[in-house]
Protein backbone atom coordinates (compact mmCIF):
# COMPACT_ATOMS: atom_id res chain seq x y z
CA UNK A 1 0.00 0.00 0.00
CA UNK A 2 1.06 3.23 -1.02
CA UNK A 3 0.84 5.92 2.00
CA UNK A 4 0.31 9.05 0.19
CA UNK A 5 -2.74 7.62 -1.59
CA UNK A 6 -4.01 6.51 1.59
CA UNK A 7 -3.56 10.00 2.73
CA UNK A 8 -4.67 11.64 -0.22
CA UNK A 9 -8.37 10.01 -0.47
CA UNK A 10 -9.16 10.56 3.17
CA UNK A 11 -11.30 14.07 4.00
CA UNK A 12 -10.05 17.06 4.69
CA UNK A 13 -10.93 16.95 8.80
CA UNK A 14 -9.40 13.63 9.04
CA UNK A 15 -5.98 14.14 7.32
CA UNK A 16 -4.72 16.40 10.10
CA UNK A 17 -5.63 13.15 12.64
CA UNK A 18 -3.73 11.32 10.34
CA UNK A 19 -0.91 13.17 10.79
CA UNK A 20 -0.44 13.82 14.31
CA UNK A 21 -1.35 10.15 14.71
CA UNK A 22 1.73 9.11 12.73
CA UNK A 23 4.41 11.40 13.97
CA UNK A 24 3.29 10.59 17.37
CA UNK A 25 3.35 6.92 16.21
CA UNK A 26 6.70 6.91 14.83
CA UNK A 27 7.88 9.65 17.10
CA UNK A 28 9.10 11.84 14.03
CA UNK A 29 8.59 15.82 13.36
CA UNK A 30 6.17 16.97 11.29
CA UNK A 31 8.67 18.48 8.66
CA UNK A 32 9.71 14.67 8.94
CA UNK A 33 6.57 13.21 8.05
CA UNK A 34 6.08 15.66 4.96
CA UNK A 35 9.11 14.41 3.20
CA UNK A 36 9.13 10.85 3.80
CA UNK A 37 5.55 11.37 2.44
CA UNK A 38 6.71 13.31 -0.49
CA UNK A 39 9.88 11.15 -1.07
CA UNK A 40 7.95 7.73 -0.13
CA UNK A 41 11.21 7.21 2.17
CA UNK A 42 9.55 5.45 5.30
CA UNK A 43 11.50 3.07 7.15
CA UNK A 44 10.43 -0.60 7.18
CA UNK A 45 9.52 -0.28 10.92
CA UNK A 46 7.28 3.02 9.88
CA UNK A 47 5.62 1.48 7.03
CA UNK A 48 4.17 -1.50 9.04
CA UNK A 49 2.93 0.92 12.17
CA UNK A 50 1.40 2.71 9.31
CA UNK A 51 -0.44 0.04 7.83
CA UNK A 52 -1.17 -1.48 10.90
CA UNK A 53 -2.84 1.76 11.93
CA UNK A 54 -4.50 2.18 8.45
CA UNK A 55 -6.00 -1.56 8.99
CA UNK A 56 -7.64 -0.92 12.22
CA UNK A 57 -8.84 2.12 10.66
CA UNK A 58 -10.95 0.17 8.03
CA UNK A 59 -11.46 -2.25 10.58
CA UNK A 60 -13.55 0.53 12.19
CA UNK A 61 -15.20 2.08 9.56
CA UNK A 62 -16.33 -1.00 7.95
């Protein structure tokens, strides 16, 4: 799964809960989180929290 689409399709309110739930989840900066979205350049380790956290998402919503 790519993380910027992920990002991309979700609304406008929940994109900022995104992001403050990912930089507090891989304890990086928010600077930090822009690149390694722009750049796709996410650890291993951040990828999987990420789609971990995305899966529990649609776990919920579904």
């Amino acid at each position: 799964m790519v993380i910027s689409n992920y990002y991309s399709n979700l609304p406008y309110k929940e994109k900022s809960r995104f992001i403050s739930d990912v930089i507090e989840l891989c304890d990086i900066s928010y600077p930090s989180f822009f690149t390694k979205m722009k750049k796709d350049s996410w650890t291993k380790l951040e990828r999987e929290a990420i789609e971990r956290y995305i899966k529990k998402k649609n776990e919920k919503s579904s």
